[in-house]
N, C-alpha and C. Protein backbone atom coordinates (compact mmCIF):
# COMPACT_ATOMS: atom_id res chain seq x y z
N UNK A 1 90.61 54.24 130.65
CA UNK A 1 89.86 55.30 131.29
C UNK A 1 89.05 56.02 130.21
N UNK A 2 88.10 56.53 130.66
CA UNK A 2 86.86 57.46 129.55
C UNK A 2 86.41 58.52 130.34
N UNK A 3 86.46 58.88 129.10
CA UNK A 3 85.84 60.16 129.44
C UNK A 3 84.57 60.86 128.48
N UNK A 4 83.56 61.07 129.40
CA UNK A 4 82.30 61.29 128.10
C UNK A 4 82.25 60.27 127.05
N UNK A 5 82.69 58.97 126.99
CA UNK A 5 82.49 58.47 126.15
C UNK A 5 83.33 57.98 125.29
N UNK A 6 84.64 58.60 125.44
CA UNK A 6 85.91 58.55 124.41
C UNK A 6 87.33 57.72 125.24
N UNK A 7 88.24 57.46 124.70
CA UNK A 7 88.77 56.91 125.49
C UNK A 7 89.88 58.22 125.65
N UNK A 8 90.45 58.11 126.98
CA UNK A 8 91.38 59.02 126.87
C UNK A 8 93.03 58.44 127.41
N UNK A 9 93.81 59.61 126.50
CA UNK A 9 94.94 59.05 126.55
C UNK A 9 95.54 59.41 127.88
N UNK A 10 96.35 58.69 128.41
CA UNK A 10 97.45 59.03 129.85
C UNK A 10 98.48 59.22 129.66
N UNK A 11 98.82 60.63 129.21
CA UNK A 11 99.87 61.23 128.98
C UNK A 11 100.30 62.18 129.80
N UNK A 12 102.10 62.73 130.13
CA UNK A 12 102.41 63.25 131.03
C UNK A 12 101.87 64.49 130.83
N UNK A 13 101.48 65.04 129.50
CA UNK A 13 100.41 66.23 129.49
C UNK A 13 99.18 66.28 130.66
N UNK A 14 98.57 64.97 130.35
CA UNK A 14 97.19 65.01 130.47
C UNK A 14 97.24 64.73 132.47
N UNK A 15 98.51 64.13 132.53
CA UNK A 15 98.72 64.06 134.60
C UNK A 15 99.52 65.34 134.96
N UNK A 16 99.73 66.46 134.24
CA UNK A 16 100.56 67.84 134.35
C UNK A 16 98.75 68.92 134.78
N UNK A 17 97.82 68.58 133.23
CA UNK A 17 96.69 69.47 133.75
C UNK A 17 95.64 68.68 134.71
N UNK A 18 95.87 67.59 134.68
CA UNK A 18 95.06 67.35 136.09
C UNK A 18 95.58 67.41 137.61
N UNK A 19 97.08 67.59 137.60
CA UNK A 19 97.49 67.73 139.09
C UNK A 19 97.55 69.74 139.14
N UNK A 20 97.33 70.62 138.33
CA UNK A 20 97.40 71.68 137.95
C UNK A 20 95.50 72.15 138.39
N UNK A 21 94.69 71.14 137.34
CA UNK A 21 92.86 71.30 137.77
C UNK A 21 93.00 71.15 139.79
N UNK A 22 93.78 70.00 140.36
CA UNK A 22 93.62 70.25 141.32
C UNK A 22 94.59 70.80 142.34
N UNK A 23 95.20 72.23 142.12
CA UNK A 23 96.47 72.37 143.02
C UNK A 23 95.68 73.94 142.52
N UNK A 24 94.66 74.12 142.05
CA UNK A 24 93.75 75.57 141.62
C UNK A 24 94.79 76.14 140.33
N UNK A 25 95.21 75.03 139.48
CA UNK A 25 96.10 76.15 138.53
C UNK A 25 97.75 76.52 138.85
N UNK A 26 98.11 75.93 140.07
CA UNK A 26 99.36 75.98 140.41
C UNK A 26 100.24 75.19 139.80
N UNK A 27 101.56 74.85 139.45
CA UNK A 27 101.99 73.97 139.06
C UNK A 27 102.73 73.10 140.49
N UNK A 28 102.91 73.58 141.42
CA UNK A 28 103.28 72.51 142.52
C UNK A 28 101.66 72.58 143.54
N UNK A 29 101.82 72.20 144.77
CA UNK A 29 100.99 71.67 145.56
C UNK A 29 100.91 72.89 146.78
N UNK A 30 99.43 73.67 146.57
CA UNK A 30 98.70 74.65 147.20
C UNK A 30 99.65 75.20 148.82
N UNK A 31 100.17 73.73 149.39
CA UNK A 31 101.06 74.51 150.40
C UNK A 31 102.00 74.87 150.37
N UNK A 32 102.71 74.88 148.68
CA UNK A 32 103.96 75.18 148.73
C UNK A 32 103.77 76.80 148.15
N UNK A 33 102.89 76.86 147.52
CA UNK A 33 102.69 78.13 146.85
C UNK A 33 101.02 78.94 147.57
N UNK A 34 101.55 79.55 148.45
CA UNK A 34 99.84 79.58 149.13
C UNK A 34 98.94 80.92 148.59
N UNK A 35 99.57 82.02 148.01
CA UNK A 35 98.81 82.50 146.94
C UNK A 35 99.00 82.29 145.47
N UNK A 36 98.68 81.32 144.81
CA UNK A 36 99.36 81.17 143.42
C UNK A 36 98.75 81.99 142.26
N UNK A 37 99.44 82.34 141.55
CA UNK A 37 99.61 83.49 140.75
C UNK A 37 99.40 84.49 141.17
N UNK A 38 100.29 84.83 142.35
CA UNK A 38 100.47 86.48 143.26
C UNK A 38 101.28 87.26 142.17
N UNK A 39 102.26 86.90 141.39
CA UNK A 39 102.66 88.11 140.79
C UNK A 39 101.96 88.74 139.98
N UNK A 40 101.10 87.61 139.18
CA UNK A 40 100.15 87.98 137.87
C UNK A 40 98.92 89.42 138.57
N UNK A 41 98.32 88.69 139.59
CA UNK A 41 97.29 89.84 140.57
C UNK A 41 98.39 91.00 141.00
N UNK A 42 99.46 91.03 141.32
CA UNK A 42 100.48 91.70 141.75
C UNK A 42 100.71 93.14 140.75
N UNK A 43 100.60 92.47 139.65
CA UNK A 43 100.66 93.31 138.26
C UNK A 43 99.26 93.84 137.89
N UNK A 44 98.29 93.26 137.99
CA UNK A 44 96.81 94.03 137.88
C UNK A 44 96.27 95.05 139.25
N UNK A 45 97.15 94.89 140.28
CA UNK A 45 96.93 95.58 141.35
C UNK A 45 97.88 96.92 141.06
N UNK A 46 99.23 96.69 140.30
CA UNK A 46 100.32 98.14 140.09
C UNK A 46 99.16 98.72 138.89
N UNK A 47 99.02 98.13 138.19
CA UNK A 47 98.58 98.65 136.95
C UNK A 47 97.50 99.58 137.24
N UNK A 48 96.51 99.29 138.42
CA UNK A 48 95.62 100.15 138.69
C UNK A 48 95.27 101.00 139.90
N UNK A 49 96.86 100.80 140.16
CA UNK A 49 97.33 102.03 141.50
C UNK A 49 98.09 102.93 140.73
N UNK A 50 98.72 102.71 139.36
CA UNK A 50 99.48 103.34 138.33
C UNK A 50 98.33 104.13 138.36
N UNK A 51 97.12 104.00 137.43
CA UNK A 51 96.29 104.91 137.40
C UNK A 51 95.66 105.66 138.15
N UNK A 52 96.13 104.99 139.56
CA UNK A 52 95.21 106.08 140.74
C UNK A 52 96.24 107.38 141.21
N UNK A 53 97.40 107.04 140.58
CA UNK A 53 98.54 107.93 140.76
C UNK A 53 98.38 109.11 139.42
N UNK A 54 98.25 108.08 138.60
CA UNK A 54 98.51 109.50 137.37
C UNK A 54 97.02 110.56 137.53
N UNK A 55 95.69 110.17 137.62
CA UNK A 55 94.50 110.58 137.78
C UNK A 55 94.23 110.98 138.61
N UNK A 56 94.91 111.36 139.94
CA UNK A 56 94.67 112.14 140.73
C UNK A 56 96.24 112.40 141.50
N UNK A 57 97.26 112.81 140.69
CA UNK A 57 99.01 112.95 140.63
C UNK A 57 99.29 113.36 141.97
N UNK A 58 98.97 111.51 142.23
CA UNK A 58 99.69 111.42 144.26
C UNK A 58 100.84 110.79 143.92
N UNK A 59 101.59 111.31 144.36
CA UNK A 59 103.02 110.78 144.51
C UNK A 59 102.96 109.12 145.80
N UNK A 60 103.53 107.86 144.80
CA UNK A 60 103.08 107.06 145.81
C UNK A 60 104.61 106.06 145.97
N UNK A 61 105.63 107.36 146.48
CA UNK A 61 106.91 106.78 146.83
C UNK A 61 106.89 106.50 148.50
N UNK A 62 108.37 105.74 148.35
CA UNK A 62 108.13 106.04 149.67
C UNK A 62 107.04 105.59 150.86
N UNK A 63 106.74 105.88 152.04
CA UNK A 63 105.93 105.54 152.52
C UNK A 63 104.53 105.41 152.79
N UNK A 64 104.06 105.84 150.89
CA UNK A 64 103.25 105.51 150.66
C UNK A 64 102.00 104.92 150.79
N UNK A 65 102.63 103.55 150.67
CA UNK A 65 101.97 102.00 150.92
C UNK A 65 101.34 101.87 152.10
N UNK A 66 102.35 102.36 153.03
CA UNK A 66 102.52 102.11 154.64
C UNK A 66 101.48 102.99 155.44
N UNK A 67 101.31 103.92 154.78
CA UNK A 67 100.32 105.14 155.33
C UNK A 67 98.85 104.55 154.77
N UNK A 68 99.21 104.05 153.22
CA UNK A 68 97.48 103.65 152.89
C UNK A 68 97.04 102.60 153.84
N UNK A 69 98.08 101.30 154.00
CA UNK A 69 97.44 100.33 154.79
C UNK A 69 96.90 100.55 155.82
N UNK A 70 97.46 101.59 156.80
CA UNK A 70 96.88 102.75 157.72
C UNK A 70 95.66 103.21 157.74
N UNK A 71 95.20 103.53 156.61
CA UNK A 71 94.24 104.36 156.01
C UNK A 71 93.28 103.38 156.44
N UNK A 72 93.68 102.42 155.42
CA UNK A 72 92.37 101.47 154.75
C UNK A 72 92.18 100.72 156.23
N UNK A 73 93.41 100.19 157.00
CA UNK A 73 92.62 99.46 158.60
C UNK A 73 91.68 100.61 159.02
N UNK A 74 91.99 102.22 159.54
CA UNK A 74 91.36 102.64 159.70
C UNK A 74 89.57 102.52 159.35
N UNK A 75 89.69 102.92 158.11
CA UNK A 75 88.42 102.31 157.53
C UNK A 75 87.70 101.10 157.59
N UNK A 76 88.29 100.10 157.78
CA UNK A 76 87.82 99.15 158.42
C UNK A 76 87.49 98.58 159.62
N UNK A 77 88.39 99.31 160.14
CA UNK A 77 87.73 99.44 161.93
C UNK A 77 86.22 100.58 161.76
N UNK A 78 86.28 101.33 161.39
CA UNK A 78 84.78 101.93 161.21
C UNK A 78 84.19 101.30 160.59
N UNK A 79 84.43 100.47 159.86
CA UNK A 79 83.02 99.59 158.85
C UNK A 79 82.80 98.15 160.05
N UNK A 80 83.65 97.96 160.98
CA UNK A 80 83.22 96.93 161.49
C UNK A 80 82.44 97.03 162.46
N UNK A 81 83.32 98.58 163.34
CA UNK A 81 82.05 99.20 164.08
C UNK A 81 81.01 99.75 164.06
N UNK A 82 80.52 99.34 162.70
CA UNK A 82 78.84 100.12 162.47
C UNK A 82 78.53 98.69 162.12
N UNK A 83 78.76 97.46 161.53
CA UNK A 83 78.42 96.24 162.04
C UNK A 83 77.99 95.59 162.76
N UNK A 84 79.06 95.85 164.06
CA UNK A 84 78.77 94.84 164.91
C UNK A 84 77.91 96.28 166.25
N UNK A 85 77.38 97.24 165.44
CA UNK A 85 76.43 98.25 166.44
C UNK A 85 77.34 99.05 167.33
N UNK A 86 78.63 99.34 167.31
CA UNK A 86 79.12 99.89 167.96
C UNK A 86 79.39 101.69 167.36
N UNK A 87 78.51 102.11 166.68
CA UNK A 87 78.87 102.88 166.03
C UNK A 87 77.65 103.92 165.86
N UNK A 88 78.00 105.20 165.47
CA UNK A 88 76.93 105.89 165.01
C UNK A 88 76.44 105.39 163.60
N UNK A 89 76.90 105.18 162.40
CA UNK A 89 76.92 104.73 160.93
C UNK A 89 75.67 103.64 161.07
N UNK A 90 74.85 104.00 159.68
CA UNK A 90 73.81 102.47 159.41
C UNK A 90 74.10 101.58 159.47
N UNK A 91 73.73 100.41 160.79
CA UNK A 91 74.34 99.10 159.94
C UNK A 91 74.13 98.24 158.47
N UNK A 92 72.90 99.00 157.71
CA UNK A 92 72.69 98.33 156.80
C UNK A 92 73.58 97.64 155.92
N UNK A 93 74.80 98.55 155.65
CA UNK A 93 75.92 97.97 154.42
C UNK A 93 76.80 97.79 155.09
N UNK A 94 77.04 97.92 156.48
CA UNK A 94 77.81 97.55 157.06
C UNK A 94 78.79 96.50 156.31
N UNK A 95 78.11 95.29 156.84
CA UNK A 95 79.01 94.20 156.21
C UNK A 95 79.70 94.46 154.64
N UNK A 96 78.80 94.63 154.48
CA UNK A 96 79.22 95.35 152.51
C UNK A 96 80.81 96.06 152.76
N UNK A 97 80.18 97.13 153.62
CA UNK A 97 81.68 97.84 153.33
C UNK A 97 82.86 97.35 154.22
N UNK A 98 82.33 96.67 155.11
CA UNK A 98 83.90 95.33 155.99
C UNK A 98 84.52 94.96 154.93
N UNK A 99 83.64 94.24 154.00
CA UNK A 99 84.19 94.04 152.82
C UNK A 99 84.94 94.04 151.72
N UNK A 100 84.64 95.33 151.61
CA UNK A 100 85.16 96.43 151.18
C UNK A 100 86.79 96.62 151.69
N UNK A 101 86.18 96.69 153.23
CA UNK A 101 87.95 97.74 153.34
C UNK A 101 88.88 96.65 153.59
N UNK A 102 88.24 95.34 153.78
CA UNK A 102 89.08 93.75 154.05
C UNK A 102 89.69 93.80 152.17
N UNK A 103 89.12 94.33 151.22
CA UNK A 103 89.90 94.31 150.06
C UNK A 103 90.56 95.05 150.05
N UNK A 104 90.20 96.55 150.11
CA UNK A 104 91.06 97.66 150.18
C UNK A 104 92.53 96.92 151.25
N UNK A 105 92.71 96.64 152.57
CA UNK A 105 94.53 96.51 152.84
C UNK A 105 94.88 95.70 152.55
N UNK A 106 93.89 94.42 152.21
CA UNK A 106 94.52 93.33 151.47
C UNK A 106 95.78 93.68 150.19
N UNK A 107 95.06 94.60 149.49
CA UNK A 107 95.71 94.41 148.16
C UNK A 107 96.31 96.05 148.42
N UNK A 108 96.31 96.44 149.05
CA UNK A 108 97.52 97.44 149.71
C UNK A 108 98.17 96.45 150.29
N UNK A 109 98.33 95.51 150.88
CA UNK A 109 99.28 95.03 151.17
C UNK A 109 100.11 94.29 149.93
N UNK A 110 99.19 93.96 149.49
CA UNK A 110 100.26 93.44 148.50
C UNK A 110 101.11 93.87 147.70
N UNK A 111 100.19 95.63 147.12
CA UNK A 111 101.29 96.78 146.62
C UNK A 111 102.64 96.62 147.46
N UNK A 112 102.10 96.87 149.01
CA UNK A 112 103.55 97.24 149.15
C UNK A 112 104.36 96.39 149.61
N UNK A 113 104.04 95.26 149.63
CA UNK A 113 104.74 93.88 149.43
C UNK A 113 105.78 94.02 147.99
N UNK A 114 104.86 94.41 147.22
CA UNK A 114 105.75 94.40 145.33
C UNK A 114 106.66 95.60 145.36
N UNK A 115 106.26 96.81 146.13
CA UNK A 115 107.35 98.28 146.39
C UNK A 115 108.35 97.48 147.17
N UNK A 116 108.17 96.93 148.13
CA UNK A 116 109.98 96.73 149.19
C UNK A 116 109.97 95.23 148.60
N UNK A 117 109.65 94.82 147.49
CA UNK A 117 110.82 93.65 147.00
C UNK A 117 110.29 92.22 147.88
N UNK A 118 109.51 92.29 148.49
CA UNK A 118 109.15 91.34 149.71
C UNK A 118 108.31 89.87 148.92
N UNK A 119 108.92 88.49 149.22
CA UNK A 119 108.18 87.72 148.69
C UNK A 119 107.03 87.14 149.47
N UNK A 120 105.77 87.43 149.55
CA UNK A 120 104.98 87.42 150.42
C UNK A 120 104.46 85.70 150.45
N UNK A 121 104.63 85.10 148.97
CA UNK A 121 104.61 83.70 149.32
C UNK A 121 105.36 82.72 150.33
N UNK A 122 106.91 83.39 150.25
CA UNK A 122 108.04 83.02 151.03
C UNK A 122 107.86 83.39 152.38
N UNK A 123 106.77 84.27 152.97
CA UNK A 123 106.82 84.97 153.90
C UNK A 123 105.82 84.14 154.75
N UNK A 124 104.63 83.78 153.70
CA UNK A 124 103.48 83.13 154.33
C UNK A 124 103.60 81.47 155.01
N UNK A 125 104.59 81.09 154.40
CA UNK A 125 105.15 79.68 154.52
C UNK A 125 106.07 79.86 155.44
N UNK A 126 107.20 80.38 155.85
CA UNK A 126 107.70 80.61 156.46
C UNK A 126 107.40 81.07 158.28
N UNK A 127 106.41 82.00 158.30
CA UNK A 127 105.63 82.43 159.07
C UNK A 127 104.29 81.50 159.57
N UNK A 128 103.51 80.97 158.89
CA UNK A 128 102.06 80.49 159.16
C UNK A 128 102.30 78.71 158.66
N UNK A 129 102.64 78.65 157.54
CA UNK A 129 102.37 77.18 157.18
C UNK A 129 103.41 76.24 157.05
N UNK A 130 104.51 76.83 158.21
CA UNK A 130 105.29 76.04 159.18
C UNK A 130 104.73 75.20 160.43
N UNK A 131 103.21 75.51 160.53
CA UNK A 131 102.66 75.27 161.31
C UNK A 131 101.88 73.93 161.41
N UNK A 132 101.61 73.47 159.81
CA UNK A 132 101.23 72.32 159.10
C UNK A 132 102.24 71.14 159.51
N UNK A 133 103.13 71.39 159.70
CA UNK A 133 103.76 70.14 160.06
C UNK A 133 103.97 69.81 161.26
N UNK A 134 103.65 70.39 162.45
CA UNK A 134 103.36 70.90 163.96
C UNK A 134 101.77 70.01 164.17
N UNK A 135 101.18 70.40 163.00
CA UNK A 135 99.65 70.10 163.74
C UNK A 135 100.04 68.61 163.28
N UNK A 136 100.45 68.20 161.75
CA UNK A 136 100.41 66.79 161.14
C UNK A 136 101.30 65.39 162.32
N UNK A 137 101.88 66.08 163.19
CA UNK A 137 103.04 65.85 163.59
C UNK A 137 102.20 65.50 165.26
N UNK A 138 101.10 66.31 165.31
CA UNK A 138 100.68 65.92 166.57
C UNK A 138 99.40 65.63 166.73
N UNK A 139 98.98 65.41 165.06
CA UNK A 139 97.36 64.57 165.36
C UNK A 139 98.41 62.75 164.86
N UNK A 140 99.37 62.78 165.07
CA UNK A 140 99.66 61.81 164.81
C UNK A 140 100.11 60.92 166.00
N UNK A 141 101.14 61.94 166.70
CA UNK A 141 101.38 61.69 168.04
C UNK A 141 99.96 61.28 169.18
């Protein structure tokens, strides 16, 4: 096999980062791990709710989490209803700010996924991509 020109070696290295190039960086296979590297984002998401706590000293025990995700659907039901014209608000950025608040509970959710201990990978497989073997199972049938 070559590559650019060179020959390359086939080593269990070299079949570790190519089943890794295609599993996005995961070390097992995309349906077993369906957000992979959630803890690593998990930790850049505390790290900068840490700071939204100390910089404006909100206490974010407790039901916290649960009230922002609140928040932020809120907000996103208004960004969708000036979207899709149902609304007093410009639609101009509309979509922009759907956007927006589709990040904002996303990653509130995931805070408070990391506050109650919750493995949200274990959760997603369990819940949704139990479903993969249902569909595989009956485009076969």
């Amino acid at each position: 096999m070559t590559l650019y020109g060179r020959k390359r070696l086939v080593t269990a290295e070299n079949r570790r980062k190519s089943r890794e190039h295609r599993t996005n960086g995961c070390p097992v296979s995309p349906s077993q791990i369906p957000l992979c590297d959630l803890d690593a984002f998990s930790d850049r998401l505390k790290a900068i709710s840490d700071r939204y706590g100390r910089v404006y000293d909100v206490d974010r025990g407790g039901d916290w989490h649960l009230l922002k995700v609140q928040e932020e659907m809120g907000e996103l039901t208004q960004a969708y209803l000036a979207m899709t014209g149902r609304s007093r608000r410009a639609p101009e950025t509309a979509r922009h700010d759907v956007a927006m608040e589709m990040a904002d509970v996303m990653c509130m959710l995931i805070l408070m996924a990391r506050a109650e201990g919750i493995d949200l990978n274990a959760a997603i497989a369990e819940k949704w991509l139990k479903w993969e073997t249902v569909i595989a199972e009956e485009s076969v049938a």
